[in-house]
PDB file of N, CA and C in Angstrom:
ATOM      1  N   UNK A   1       0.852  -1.182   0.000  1.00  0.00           N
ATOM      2  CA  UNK A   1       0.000   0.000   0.000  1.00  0.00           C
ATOM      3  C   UNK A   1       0.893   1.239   0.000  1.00  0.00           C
ATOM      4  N   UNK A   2       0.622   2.356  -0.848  1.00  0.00           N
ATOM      5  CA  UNK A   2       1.157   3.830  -0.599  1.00  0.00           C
ATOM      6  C   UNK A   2       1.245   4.290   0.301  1.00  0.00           C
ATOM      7  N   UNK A   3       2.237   4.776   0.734  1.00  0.00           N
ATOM      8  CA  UNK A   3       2.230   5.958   1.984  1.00  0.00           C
ATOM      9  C   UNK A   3       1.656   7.452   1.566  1.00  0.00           C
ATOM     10  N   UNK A   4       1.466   7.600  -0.177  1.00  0.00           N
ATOM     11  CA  UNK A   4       1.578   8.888  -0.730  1.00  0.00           C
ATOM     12  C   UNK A   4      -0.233   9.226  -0.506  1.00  0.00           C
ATOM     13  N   UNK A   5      -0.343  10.418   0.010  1.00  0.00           N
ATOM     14  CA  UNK A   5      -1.920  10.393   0.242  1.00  0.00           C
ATOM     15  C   UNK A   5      -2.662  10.759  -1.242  1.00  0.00           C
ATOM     16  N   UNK A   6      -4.128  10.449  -1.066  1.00  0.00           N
ATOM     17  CA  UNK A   6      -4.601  10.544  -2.194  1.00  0.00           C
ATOM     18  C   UNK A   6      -4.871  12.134  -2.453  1.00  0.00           C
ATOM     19  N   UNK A   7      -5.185  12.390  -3.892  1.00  0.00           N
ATOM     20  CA  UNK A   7      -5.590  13.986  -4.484  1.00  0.00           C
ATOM     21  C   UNK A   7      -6.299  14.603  -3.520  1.00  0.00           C
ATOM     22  N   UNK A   8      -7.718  13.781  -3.455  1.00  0.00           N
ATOM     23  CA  UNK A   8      -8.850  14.593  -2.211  1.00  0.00           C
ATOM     24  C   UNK A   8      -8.966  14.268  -1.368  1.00  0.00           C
ATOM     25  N   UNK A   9      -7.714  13.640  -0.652  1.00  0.00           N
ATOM     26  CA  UNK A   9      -8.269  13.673   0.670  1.00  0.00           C
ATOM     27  C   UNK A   9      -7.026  14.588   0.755  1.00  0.00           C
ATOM     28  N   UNK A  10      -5.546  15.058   0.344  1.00  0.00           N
ATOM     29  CA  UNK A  10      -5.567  16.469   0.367  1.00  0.00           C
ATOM     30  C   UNK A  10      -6.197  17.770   0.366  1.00  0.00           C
ATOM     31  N   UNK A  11      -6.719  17.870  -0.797  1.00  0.00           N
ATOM     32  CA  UNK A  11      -7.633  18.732  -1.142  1.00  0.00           C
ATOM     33  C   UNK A  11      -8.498  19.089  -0.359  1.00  0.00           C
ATOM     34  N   UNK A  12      -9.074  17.619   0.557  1.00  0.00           N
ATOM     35  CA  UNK A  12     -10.140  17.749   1.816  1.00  0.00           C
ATOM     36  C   UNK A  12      -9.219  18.598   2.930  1.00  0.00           C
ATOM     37  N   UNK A  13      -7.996  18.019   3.340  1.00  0.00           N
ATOM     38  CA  UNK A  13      -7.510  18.216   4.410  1.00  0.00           C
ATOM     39  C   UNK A  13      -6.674  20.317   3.812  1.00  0.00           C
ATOM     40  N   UNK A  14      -6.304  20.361   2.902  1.00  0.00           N
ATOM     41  CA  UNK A  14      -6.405  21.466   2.823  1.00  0.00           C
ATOM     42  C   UNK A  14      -7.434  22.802   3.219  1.00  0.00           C
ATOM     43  N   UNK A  15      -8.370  22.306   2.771  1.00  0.00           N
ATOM     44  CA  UNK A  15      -9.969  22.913   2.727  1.00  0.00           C
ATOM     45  C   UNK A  15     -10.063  23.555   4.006  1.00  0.00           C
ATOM     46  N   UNK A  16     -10.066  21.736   4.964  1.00  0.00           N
ATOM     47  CA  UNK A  16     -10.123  22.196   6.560  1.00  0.00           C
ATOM     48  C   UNK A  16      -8.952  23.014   7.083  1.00  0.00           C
ATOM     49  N   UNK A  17      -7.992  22.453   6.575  1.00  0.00           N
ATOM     50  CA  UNK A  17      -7.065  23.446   7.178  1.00  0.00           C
ATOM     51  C   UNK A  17      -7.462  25.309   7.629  1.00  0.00           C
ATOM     52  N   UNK A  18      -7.722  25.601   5.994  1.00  0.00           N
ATOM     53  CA  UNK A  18      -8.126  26.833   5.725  1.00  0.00           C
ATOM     54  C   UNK A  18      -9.424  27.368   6.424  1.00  0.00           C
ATOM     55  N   UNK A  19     -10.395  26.711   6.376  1.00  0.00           N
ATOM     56  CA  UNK A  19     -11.741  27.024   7.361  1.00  0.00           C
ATOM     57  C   UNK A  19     -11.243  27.061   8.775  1.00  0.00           C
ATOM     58  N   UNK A  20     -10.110  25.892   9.167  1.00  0.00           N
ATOM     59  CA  UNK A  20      -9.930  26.181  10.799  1.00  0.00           C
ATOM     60  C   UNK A  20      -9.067  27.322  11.094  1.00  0.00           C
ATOM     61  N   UNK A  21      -7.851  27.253  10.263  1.00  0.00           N
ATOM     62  CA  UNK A  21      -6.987  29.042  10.439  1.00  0.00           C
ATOM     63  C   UNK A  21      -8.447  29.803  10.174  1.00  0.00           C
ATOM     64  N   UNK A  22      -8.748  30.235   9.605  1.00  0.00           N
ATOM     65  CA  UNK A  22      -9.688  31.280   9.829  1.00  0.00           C
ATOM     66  C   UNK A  22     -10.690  31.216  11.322  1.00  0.00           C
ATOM     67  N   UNK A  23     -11.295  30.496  11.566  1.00  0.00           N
ATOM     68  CA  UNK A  23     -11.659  30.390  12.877  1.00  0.00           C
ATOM     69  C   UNK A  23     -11.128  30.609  13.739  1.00  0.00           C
ATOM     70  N   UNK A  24      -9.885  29.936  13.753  1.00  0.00           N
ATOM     71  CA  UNK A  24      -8.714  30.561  15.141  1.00  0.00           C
ATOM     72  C   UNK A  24      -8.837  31.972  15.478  1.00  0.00           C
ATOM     73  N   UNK A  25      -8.074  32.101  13.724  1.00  0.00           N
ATOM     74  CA  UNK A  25      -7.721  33.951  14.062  1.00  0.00           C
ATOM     75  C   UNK A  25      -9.097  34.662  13.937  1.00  0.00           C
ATOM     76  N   UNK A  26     -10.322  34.315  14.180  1.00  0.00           N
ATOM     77  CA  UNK A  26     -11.381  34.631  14.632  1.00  0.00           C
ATOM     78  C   UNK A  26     -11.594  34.873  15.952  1.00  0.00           C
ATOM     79  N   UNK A  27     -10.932  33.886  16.799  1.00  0.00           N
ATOM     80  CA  UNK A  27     -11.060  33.236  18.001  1.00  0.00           C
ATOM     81  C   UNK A  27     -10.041  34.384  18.887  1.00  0.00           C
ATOM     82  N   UNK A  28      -8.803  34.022  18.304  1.00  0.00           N
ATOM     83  CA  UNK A  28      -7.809  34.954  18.793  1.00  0.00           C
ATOM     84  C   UNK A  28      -8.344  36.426  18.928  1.00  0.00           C
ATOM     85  N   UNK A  29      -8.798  36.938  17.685  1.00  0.00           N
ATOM     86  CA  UNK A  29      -9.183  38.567  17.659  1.00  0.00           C
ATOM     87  C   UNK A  29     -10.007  38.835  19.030  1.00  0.00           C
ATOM     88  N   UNK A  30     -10.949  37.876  19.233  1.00  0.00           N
ATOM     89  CA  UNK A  30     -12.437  37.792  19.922  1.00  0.00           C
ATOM     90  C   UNK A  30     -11.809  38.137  21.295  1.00  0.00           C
ATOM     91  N   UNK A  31     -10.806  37.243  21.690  1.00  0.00           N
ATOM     92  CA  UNK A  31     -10.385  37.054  23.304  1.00  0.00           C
ATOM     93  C   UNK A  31      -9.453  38.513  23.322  1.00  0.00           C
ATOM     94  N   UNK A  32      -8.968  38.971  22.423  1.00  0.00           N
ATOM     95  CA  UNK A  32      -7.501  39.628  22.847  1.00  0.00           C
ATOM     96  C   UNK A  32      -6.607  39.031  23.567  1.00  0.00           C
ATOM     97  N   UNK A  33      -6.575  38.060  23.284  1.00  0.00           N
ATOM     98  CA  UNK A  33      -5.045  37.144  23.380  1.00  0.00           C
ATOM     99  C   UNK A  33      -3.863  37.103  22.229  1.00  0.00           C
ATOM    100  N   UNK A  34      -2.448  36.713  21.846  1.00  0.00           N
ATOM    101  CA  UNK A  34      -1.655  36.885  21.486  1.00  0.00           C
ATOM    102  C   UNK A  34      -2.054  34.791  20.785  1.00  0.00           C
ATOM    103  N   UNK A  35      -2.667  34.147  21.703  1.00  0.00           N
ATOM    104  CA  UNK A  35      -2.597  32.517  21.200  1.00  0.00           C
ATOM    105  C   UNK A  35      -3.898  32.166  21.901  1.00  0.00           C
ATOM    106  N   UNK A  36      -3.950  30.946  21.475  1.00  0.00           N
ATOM    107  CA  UNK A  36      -5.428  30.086  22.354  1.00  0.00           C
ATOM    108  C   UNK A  36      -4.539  28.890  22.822  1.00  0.00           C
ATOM    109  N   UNK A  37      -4.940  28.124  23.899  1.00  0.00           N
ATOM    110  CA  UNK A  37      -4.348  26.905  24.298  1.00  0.00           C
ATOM    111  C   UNK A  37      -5.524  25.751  23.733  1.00  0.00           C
ATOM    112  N   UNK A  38      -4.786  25.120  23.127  1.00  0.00           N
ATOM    113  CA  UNK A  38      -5.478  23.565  22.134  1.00  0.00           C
ATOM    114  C   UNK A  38      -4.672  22.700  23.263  1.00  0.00           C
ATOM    115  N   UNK A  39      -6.040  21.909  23.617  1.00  0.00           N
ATOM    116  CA  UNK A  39      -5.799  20.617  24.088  1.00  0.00           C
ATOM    117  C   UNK A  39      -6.286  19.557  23.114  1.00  0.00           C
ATOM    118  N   UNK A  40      -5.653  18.990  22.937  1.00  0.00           N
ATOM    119  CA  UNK A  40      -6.212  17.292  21.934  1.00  0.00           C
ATOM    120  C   UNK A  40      -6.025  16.409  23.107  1.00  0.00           C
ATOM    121  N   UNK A  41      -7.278  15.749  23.153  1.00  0.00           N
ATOM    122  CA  UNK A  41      -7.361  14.874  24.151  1.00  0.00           C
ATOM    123  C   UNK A  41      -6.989  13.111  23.787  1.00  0.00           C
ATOM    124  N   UNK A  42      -6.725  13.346  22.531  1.00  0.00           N
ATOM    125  CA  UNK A  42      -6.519  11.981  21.976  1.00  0.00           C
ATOM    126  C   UNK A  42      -7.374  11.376  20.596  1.00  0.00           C
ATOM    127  N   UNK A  43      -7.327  10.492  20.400  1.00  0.00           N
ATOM    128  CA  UNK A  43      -8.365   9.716  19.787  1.00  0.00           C
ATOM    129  C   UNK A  43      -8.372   9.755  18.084  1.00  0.00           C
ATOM    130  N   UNK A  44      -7.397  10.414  17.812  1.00  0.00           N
ATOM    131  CA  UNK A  44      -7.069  10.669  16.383  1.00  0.00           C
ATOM    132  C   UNK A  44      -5.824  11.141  15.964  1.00  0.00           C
ATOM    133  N   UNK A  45      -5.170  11.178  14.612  1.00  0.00           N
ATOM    134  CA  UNK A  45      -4.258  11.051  14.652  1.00  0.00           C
ATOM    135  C   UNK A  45      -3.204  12.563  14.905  1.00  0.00           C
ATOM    136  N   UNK A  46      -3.593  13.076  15.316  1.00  0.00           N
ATOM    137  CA  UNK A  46      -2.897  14.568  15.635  1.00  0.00           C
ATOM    138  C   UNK A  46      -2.693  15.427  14.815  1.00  0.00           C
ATOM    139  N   UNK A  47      -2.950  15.489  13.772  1.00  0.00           N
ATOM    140  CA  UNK A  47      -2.787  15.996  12.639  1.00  0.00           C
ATOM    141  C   UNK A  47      -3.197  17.676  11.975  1.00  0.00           C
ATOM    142  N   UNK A  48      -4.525  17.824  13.011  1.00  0.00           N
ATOM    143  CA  UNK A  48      -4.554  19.217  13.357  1.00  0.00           C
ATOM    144  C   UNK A  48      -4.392  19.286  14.669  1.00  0.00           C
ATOM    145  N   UNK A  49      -4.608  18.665  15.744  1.00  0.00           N
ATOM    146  CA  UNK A  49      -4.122  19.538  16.675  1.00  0.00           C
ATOM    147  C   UNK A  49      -2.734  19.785  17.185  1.00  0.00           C
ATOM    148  N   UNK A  50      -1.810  19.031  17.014  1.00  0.00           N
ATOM    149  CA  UNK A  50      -0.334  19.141  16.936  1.00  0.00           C
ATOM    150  C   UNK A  50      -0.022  20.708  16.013  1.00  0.00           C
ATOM    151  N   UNK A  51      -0.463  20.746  14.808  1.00  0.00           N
ATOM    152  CA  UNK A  51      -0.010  22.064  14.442  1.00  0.00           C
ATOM    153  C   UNK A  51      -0.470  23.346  14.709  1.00  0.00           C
ATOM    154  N   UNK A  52      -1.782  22.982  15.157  1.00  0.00           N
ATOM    155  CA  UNK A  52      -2.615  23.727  15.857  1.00  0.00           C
ATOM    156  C   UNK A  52      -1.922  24.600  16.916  1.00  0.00           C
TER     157      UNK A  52
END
């Protein structure tokens, strides 16, 4: 099996990417904070919340 990911589920994971940066720095503006603290509690593969 490939390790190389497929077209759309890039394309997917791009997408989200972009909808969640925008939310953040939604989030951020809202509080007047400089960051937000992300907890990932588990259960998936870390993938946004690690860069998060």
């Amino acid at each position: 099996m490939s390790d190389q990911p497929r077209p759309r589920a890039s394309l997917r994971t791009a997408v989200v990417w972009e909808v969640l940066k925008e939310a953040l720095d939604r989030q951020v503006k809202a509080t007047g904070r400089d960051a937000l603290d992300v907890l990932d509690t588990g259960g998936g593969t870390g993938n946004f919340a690690v860069p998060a």
